[in-house]
Protein backbone atom coordinates (compact mmCIF):
# COMPACT_ATOMS: atom_id res chain seq x y z
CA UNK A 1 0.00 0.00 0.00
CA UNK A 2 1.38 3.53 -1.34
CA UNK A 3 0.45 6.83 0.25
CA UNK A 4 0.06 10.06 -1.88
CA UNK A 5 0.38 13.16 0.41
CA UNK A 6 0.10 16.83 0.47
CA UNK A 7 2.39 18.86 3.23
CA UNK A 8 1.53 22.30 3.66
CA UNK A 9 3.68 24.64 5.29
CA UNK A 10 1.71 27.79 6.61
CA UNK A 11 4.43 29.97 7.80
CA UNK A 12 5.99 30.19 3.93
CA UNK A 13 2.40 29.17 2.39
CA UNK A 14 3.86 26.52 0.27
CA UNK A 15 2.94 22.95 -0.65
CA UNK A 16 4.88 19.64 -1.29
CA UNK A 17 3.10 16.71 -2.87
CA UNK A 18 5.03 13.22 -2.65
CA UNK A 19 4.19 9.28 -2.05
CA UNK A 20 5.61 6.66 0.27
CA UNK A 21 5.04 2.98 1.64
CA UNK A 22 5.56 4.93 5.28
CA UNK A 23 4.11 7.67 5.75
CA UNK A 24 4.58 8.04 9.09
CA UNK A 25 8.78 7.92 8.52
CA UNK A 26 8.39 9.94 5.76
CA UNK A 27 6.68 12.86 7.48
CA UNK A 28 9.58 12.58 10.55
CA UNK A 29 11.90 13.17 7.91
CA UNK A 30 10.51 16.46 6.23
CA UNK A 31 9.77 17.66 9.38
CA UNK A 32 12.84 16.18 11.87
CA UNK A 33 15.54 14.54 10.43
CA UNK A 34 16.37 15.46 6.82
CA UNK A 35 19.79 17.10 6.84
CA UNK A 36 19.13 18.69 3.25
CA UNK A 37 16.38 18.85 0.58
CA UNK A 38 14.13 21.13 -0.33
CA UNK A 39 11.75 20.58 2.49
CA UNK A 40 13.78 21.52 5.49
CA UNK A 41 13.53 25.28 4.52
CA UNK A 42 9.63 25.75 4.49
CA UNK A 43 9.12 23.52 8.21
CA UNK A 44 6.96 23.16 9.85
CA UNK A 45 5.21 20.95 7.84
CA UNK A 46 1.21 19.60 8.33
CA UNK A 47 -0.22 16.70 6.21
CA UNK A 48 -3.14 18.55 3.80
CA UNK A 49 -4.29 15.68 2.23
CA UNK A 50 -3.22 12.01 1.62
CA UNK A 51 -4.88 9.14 -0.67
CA UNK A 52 -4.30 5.71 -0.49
CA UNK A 53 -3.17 3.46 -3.71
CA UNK A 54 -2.56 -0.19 -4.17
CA UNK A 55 0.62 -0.07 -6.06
CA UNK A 56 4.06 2.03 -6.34
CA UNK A 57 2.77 2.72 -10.40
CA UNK A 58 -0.03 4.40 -9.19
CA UNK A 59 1.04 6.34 -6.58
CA UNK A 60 3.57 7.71 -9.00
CA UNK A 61 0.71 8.37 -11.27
CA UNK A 62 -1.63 10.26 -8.94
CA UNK A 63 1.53 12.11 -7.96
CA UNK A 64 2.07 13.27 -11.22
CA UNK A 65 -1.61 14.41 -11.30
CA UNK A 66 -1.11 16.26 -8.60
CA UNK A 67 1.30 18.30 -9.63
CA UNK A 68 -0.12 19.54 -12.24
């Protein structure tokens, strides 16, 4: 199972749309313990949004979608 999230950050009013097999982990790392990346300058981050998918392929897809 693959999660599509949306982090937004209110103090900078930005958003970051990813996916991940763990969210929880993932969501420590933009907000705790990445060391670089574009996420660590807009913290803190809250979770916006987040849809579940049944495989890495569409995750990636919906991701994409997203983005757009």
């Amino acid at each position: 199972m693959f999660t599509v999230y949306v982090l937004y950050s209110k103090q900078y009013d930005k958003i970051y749309i990813g996916y991940s097999s763990d969210l929880q982990t993932r969501f420590k790392y933009h907000n705790e313990l990445a060391k670089k990346g574009w996420t660590i300058r807009y913290r803190p981050w809250t979770i916006a949004h987040t849809e579940q998918l049944e495989t890495k392929a569409q995750a990636m897809k919906r991701e994409k979608q997203l983005k757009l």
